[in-house]
N, C-alpha and C. Protein backbone atom coordinates (compact mmCIF):
# COMPACT_ATOMS: atom_id res chain seq x y z
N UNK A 1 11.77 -17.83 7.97
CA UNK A 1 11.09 -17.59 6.72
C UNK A 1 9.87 -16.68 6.93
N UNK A 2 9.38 -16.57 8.38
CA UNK A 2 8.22 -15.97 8.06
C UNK A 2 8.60 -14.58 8.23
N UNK A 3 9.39 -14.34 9.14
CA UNK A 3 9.81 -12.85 9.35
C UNK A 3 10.46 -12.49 8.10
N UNK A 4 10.99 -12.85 6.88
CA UNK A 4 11.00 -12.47 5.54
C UNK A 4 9.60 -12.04 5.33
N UNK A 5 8.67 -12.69 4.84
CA UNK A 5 7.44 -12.47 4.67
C UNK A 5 6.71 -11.07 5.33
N UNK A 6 7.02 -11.50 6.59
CA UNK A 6 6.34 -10.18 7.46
C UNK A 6 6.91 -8.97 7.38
N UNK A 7 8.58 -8.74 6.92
CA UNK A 7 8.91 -7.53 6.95
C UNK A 7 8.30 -7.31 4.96
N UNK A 8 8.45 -7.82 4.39
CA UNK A 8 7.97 -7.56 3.05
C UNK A 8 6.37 -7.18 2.90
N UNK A 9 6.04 -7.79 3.45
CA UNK A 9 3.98 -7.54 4.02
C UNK A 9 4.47 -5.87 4.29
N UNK A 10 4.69 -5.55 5.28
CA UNK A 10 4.85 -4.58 5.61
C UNK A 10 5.09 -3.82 4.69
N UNK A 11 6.71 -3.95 4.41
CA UNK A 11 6.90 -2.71 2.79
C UNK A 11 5.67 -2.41 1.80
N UNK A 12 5.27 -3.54 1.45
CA UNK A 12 4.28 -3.23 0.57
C UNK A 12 3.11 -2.69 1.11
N UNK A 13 2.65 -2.84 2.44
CA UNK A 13 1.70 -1.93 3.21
C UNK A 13 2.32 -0.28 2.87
N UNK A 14 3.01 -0.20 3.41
CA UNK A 14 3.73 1.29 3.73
C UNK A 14 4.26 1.78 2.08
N UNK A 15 4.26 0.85 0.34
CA UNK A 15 4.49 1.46 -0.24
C UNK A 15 2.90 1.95 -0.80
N UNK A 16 1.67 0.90 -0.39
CA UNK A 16 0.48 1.50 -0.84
C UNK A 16 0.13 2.79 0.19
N UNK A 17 0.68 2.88 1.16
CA UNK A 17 0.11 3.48 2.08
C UNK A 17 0.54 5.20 1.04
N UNK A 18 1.64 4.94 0.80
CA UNK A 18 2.42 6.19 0.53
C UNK A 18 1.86 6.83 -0.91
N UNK A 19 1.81 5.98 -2.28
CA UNK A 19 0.70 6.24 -3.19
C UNK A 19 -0.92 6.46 -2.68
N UNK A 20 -1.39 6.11 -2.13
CA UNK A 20 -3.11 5.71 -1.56
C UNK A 20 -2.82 7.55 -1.27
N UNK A 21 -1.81 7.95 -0.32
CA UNK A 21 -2.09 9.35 0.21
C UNK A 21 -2.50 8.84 1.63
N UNK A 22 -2.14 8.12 2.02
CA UNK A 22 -2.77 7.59 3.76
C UNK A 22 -2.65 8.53 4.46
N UNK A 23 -0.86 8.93 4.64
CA UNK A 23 -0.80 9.77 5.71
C UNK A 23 -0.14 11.56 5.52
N UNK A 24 -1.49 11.88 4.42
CA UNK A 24 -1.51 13.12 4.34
C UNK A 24 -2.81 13.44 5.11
N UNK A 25 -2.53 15.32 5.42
CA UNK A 25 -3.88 16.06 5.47
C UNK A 25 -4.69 16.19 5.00
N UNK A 26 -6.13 16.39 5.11
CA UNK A 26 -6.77 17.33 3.88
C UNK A 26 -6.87 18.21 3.40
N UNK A 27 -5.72 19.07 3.64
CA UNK A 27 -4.89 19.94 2.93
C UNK A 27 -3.89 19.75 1.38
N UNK A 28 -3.49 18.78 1.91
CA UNK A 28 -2.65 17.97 1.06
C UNK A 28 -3.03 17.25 0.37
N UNK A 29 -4.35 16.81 0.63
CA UNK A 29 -5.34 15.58 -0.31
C UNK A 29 -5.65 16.11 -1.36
N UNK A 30 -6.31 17.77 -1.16
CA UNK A 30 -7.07 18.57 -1.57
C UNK A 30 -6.10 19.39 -2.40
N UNK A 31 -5.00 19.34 -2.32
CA UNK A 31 -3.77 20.38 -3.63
C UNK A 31 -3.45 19.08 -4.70
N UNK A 32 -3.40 17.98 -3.98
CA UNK A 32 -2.88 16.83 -4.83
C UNK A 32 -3.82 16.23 -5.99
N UNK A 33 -5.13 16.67 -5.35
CA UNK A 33 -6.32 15.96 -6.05
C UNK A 33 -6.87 17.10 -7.27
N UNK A 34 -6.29 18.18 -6.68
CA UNK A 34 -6.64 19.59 -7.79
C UNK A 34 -5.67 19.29 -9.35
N UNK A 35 -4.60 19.15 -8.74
CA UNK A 35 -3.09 19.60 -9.49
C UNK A 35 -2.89 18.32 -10.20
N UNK A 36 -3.26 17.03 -9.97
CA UNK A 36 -3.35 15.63 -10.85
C UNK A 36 -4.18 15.91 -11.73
N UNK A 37 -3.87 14.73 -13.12
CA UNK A 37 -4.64 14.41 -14.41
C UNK A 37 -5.52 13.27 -13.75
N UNK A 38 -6.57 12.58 -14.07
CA UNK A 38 -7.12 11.49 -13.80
C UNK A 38 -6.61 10.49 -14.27
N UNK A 39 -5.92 10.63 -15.12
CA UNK A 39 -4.80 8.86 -15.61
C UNK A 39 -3.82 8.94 -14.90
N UNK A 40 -3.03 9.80 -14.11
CA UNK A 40 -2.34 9.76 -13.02
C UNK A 40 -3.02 9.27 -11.76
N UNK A 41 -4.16 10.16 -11.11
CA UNK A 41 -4.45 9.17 -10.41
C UNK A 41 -5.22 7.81 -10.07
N UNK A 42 -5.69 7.54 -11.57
CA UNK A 42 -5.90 6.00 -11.43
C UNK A 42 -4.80 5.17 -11.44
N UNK A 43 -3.85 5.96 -12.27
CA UNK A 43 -2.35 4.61 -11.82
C UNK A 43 -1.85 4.52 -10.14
N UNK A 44 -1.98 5.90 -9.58
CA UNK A 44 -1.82 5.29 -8.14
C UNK A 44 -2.56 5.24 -7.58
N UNK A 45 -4.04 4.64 -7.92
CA UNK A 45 -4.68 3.78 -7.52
C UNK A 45 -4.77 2.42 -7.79
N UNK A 46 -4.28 2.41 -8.96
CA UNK A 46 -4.22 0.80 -9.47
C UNK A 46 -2.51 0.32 -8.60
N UNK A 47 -1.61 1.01 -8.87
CA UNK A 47 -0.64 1.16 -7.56
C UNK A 47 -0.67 0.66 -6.21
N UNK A 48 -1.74 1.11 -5.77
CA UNK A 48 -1.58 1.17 -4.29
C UNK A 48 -2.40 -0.69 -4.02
N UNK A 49 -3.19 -0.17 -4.94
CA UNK A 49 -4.55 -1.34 -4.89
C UNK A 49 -3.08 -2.93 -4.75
N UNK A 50 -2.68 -2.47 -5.75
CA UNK A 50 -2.14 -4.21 -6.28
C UNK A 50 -0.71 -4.55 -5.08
N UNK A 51 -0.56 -3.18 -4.85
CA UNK A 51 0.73 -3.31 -3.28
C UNK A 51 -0.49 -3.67 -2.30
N UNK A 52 -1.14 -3.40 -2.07
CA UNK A 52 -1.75 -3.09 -0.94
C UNK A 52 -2.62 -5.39 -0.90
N UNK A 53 -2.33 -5.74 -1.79
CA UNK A 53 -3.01 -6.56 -1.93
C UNK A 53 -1.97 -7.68 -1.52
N UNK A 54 -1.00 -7.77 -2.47
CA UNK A 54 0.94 -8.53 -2.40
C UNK A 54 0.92 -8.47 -0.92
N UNK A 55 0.85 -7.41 -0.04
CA UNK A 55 0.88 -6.95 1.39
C UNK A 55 -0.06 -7.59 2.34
N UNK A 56 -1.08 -7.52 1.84
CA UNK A 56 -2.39 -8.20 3.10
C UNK A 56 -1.94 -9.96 2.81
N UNK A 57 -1.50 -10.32 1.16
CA UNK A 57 -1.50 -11.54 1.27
C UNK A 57 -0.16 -12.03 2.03
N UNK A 58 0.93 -11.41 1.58
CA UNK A 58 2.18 -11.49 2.42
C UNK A 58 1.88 -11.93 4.32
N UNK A 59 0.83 -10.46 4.71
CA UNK A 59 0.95 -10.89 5.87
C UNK A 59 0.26 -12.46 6.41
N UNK A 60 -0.66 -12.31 5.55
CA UNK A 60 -1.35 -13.41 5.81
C UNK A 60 -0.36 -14.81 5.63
N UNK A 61 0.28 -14.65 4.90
CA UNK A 61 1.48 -16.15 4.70
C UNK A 61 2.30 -16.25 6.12
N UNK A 62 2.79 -15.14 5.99
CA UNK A 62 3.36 -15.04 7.04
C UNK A 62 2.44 -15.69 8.79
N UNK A 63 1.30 -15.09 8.79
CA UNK A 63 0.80 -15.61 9.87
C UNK A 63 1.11 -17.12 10.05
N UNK A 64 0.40 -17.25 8.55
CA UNK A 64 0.19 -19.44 8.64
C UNK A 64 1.71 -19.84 8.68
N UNK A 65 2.74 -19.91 8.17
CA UNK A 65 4.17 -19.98 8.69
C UNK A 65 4.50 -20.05 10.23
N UNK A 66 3.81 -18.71 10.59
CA UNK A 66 4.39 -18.58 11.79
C UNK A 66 3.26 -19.77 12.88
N UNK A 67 2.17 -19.63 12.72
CA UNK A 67 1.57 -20.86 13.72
C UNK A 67 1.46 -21.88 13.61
N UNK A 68 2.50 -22.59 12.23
CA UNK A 68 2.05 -23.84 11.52
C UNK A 68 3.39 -24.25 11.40
């Protein structure tokens, strides 16, 4: 059960990671941040925020599962 948890923690890490812009340049930060509306990018910020959250708590379940 916990390795459910932990691979899902993960996804949702890696789907905020991918909205957030983690693993771009600042090249790429800097065309993306030009060429967006601001209600676009507050949705993938509100996006990333609420994955990114499902994810830290996921892993965290996962921990207590796994040592408990």
């Amino acid at each position: 059960m916990a390795a459910i948890f932990l691979w899902t923690g993960i996804g949702f890490m890696v789907i905020s990671g991918i909205f957030v812009g983690a693993w771009k340049n600042g090249n790429q930060q800097r065309a993306n941040f030009h060429s967006e509306t601001k209600e676009h990018r507050d949705f993938r910020t509100r996006i990333s925020l609420w994955s990114g959250l499902i994810g830290v708590l996921l892993l965290a379940l996962s921990g207590v599962l796994y040592y408990f």
